[in-house]
PDB file of N, CA and C in Angstrom:
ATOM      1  N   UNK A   1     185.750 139.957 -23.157  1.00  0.00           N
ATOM      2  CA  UNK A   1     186.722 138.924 -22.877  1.00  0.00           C
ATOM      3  C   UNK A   1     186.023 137.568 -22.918  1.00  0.00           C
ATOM      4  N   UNK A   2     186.944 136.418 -23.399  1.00  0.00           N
ATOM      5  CA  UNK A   2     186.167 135.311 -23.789  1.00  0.00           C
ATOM      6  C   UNK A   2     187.138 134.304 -23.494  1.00  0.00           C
ATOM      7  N   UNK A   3     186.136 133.219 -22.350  1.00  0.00           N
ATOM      8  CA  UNK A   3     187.541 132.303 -22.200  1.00  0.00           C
ATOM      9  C   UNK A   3     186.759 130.743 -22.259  1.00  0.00           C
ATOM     10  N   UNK A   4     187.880 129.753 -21.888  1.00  0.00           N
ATOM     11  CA  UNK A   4     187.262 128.647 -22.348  1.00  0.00           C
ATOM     12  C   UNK A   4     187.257 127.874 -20.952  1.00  0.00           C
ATOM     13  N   UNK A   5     186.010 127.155 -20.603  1.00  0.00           N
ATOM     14  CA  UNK A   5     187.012 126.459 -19.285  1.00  0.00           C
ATOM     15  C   UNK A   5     186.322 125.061 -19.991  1.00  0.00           C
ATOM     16  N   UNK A   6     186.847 123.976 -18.743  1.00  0.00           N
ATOM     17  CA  UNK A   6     185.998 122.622 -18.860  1.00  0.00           C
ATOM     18  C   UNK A   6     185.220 122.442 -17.374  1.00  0.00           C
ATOM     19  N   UNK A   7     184.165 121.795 -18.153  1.00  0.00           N
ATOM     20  CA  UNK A   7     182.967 121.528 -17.278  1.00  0.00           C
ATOM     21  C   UNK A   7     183.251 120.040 -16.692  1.00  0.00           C
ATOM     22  N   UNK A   8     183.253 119.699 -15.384  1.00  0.00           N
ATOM     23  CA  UNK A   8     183.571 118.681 -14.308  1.00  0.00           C
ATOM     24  C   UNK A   8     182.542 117.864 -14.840  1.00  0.00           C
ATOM     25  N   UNK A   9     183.109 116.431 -14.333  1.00  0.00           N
ATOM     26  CA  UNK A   9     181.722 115.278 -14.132  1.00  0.00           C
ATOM     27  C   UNK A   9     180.673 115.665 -13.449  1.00  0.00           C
ATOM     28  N   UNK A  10     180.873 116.758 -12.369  1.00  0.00           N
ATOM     29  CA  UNK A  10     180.283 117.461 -11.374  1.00  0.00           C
ATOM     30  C   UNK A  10     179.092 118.746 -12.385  1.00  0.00           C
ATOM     31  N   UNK A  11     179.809 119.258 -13.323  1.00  0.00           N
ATOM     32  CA  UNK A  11     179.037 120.300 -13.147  1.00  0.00           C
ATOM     33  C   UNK A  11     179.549 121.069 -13.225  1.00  0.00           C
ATOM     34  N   UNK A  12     180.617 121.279 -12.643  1.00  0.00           N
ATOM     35  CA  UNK A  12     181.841 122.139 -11.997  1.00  0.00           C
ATOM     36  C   UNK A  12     182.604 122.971 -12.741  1.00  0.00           C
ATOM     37  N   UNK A  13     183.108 124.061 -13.290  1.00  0.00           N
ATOM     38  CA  UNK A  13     183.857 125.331 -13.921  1.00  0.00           C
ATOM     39  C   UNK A  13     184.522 126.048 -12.880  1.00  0.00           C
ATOM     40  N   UNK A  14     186.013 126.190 -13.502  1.00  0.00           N
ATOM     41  CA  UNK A  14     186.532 126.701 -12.610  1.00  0.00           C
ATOM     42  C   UNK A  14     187.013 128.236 -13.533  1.00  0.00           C
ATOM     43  N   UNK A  15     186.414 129.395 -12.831  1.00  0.00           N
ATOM     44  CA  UNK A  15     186.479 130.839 -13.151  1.00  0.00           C
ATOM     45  C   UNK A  15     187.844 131.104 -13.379  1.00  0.00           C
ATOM     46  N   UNK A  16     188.472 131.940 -14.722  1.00  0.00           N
ATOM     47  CA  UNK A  16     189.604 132.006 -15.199  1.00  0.00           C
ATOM     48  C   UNK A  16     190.465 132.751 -14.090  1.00  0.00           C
ATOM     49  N   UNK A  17     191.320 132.947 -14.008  1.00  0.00           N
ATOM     50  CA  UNK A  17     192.320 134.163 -12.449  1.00  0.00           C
ATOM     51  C   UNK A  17     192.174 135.377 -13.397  1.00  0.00           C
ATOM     52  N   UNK A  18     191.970 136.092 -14.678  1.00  0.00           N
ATOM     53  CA  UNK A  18     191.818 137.016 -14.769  1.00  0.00           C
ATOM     54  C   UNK A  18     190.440 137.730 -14.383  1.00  0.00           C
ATOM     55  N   UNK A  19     189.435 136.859 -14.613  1.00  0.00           N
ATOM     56  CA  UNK A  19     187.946 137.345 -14.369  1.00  0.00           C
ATOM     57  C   UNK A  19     187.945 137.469 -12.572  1.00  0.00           C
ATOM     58  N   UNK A  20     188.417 136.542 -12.234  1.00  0.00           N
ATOM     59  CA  UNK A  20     188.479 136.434 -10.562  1.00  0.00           C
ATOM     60  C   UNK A  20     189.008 137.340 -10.101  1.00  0.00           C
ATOM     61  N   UNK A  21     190.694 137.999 -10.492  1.00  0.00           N
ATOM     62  CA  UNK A  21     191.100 138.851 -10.114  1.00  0.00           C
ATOM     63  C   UNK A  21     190.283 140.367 -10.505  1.00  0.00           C
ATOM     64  N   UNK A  22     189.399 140.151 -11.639  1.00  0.00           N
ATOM     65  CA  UNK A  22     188.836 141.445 -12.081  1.00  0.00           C
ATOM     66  C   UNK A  22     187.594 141.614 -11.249  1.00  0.00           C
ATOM     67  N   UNK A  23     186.795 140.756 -10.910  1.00  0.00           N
ATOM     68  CA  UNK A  23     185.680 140.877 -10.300  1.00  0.00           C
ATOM     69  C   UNK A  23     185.630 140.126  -8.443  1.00  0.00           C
ATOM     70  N   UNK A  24     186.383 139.822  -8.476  1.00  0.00           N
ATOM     71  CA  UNK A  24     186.934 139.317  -6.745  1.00  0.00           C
ATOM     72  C   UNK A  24     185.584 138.477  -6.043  1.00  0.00           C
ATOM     73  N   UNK A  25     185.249 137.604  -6.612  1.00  0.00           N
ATOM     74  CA  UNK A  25     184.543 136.821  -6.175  1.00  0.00           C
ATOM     75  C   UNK A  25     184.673 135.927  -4.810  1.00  0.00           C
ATOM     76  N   UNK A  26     184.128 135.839  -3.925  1.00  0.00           N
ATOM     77  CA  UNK A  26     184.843 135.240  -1.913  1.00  0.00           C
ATOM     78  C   UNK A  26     184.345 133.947  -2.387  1.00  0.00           C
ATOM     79  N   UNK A  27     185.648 133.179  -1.977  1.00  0.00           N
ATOM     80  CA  UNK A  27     185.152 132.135  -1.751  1.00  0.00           C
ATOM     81  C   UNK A  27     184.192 131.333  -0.712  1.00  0.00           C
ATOM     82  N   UNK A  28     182.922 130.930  -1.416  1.00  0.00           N
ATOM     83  CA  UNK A  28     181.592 130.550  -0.564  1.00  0.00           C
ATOM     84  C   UNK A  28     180.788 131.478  -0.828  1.00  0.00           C
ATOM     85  N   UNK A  29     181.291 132.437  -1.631  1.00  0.00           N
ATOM     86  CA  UNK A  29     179.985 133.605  -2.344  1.00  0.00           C
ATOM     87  C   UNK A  29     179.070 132.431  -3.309  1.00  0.00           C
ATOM     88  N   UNK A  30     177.794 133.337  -2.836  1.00  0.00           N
ATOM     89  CA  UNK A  30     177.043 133.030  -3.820  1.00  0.00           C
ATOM     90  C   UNK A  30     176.713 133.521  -5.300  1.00  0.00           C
ATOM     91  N   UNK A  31     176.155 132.681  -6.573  1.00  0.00           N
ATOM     92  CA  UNK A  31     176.416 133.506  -7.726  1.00  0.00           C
ATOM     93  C   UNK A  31     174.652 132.795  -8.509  1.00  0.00           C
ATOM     94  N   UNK A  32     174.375 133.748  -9.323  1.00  0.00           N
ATOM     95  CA  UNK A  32     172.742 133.434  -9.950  1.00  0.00           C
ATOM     96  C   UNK A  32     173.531 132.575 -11.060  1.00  0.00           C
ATOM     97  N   UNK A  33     172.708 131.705 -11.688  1.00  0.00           N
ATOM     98  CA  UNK A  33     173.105 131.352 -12.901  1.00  0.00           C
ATOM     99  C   UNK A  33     172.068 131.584 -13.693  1.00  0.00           C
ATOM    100  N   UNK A  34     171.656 132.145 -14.936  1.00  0.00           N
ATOM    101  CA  UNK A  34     170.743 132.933 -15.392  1.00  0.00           C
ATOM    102  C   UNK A  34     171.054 132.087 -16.879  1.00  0.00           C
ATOM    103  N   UNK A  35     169.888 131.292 -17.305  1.00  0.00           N
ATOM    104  CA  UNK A  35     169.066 131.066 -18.794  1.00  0.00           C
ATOM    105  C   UNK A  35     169.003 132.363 -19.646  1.00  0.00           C
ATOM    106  N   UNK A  36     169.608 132.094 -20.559  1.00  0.00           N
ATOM    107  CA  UNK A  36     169.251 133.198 -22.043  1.00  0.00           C
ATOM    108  C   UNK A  36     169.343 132.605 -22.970  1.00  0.00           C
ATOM    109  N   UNK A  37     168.631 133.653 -23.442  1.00  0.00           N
ATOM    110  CA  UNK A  37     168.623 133.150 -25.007  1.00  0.00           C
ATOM    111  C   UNK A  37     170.215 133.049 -25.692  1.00  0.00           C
ATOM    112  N   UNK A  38     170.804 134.365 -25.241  1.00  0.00           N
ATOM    113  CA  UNK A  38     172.327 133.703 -25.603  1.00  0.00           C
ATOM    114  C   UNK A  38     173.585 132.724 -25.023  1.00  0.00           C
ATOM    115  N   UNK A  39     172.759 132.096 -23.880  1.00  0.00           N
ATOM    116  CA  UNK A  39     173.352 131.228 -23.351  1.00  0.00           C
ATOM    117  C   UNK A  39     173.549 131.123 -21.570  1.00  0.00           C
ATOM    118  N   UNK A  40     174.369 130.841 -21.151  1.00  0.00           N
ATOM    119  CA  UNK A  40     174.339 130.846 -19.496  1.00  0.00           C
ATOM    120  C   UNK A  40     175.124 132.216 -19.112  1.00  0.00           C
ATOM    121  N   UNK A  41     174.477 132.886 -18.051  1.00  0.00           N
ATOM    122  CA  UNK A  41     175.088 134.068 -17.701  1.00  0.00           C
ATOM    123  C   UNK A  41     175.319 133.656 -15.866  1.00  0.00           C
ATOM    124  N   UNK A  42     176.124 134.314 -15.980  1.00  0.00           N
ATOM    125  CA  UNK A  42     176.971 133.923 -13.891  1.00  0.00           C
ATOM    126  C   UNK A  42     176.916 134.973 -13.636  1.00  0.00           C
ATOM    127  N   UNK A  43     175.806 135.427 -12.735  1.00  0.00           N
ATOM    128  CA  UNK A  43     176.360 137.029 -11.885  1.00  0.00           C
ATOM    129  C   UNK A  43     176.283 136.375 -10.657  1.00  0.00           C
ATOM    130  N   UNK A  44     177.362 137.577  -9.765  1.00  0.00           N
ATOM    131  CA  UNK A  44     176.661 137.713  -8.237  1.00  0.00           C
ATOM    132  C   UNK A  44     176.048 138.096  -7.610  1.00  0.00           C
ATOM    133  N   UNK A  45     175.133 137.265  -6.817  1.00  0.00           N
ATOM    134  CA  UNK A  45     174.047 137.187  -6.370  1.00  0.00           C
ATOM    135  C   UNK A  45     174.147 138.312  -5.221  1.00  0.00           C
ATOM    136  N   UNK A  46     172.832 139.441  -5.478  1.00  0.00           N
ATOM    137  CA  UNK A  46     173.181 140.561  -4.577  1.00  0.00           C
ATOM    138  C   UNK A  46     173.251 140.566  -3.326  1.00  0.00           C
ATOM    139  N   UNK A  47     174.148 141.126  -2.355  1.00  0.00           N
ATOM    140  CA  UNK A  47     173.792 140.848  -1.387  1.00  0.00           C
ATOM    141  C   UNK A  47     173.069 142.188  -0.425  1.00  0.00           C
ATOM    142  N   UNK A  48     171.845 141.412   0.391  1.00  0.00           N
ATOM    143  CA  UNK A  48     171.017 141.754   0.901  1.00  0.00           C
ATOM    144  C   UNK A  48     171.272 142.601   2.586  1.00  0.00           C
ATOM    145  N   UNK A  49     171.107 143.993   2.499  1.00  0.00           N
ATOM    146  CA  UNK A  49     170.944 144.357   3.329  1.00  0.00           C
ATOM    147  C   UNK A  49     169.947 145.395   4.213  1.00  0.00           C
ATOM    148  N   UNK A  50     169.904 145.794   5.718  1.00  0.00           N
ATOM    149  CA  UNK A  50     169.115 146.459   5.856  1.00  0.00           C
ATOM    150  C   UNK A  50     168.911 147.742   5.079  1.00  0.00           C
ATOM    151  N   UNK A  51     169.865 148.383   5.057  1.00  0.00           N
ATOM    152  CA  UNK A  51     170.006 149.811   4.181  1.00  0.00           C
ATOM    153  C   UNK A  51     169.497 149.452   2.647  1.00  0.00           C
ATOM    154  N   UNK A  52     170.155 148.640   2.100  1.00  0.00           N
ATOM    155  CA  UNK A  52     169.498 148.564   0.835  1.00  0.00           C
ATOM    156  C   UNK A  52     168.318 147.872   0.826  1.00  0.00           C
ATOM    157  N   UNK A  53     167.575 147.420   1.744  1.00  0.00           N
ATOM    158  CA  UNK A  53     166.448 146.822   1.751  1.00  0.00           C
ATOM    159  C   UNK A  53     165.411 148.098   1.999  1.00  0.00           C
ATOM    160  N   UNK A  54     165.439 149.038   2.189  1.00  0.00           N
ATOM    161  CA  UNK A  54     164.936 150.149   3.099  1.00  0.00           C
ATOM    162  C   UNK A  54     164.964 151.415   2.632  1.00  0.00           C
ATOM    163  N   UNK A  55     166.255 151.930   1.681  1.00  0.00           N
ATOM    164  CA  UNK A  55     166.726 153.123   1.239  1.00  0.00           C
ATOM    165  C   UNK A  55     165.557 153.576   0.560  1.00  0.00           C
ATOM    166  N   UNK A  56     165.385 154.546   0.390  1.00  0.00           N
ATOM    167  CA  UNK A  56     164.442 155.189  -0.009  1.00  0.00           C
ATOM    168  C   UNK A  56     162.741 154.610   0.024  1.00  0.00           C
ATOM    169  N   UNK A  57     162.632 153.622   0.962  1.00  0.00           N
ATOM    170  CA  UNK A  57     161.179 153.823   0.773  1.00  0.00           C
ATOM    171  C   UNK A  57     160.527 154.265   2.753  1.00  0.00           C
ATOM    172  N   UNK A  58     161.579 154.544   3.756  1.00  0.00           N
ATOM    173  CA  UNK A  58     160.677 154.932   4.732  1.00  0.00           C
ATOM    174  C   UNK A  58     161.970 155.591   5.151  1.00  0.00           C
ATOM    175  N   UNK A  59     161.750 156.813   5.985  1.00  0.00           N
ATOM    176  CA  UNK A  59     162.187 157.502   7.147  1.00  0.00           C
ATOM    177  C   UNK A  59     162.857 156.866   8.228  1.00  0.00           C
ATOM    178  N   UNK A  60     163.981 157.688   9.113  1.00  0.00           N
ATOM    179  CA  UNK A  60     164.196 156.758  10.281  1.00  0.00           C
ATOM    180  C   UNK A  60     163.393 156.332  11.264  1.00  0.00           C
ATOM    181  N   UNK A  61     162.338 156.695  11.299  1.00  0.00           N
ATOM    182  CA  UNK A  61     161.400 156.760  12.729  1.00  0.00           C
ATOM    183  C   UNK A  61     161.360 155.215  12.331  1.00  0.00           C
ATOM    184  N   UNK A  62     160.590 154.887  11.072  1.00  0.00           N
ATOM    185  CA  UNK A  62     160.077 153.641  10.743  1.00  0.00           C
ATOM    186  C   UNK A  62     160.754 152.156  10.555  1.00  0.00           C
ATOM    187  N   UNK A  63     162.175 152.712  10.540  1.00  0.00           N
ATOM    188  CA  UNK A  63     163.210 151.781  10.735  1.00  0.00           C
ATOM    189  C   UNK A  63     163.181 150.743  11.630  1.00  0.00           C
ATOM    190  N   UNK A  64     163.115 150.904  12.889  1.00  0.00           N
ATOM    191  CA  UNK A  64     162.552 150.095  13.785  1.00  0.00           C
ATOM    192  C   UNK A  64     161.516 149.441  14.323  1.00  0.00           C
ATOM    193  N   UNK A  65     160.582 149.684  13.562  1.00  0.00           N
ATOM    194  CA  UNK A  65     158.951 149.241  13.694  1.00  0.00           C
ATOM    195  C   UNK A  65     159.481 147.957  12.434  1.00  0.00           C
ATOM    196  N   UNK A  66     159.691 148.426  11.007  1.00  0.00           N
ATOM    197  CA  UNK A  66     160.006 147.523  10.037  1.00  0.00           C
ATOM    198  C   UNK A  66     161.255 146.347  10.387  1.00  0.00           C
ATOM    199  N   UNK A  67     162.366 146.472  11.359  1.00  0.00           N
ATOM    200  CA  UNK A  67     163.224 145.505  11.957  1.00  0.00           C
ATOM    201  C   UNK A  67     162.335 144.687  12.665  1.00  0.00           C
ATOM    202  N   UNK A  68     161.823 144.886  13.506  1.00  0.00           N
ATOM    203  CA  UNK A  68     160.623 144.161  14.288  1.00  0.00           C
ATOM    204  C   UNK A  68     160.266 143.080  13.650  1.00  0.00           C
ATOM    205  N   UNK A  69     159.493 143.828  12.602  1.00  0.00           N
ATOM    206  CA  UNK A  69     158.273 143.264  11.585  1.00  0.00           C
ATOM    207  C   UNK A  69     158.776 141.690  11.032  1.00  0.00           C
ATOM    208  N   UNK A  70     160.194 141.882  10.505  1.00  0.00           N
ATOM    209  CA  UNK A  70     160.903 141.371   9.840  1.00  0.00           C
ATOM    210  C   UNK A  70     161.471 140.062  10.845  1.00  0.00           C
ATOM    211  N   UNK A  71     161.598 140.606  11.930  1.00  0.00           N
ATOM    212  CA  UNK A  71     162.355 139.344  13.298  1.00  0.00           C
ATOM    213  C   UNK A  71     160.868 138.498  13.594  1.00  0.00           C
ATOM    214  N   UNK A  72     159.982 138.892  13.762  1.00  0.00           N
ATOM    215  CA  UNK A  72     158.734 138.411  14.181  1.00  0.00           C
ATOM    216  C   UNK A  72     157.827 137.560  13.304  1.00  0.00           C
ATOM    217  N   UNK A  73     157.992 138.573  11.917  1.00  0.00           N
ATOM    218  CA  UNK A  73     156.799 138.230  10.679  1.00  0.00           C
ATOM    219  C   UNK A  73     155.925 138.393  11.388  1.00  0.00           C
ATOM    220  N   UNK A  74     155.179 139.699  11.934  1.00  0.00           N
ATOM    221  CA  UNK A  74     154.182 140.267  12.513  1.00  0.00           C
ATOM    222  C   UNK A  74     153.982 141.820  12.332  1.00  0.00           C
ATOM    223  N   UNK A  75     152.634 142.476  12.282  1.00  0.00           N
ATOM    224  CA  UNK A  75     152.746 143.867  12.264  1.00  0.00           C
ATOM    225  C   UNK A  75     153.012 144.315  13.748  1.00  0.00           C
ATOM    226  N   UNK A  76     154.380 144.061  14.309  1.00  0.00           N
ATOM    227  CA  UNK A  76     154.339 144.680  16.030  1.00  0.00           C
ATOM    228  C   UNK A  76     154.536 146.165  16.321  1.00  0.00           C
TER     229      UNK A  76
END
């Protein structure tokens, strides 16, 4: 799908209502804007959590030693 918008004095593009309604973007979400070689790409910017910060690389025991770690920026 290929659409056209106009770019603000600002900077500014406003996302078509079909792409919006297809991909449901919140307003005050954040989004990457990504350089290519084929031009500007807009994704959304992932969002960050404990579980996916964590999934598969430690056990539950360690869960809470690594929350710590993270509130402090210390090995506690």
């Amino acid at each position: 799908m290929a659409s056209t918008v106009k770019i603000s004095s600002k900077g500014q593009i406003t996302l078509p209502k079909e792409l919006r309604e297809k991909h449901h973007p919140g307003e005050g979400e954040e989004a990457m804007v990504v350089d290519t070689e084929a031009g500007i790409l807009i994704r959304p910017r992932p969002k960050r959590s404990l579980y996916r910060l964590f999934k598969g690389r430690m056990d539950s025991a360690g869960v809470e030693k690594a929350i710590r770690q993270l509130r402090h920026g210390s090995n506690a």
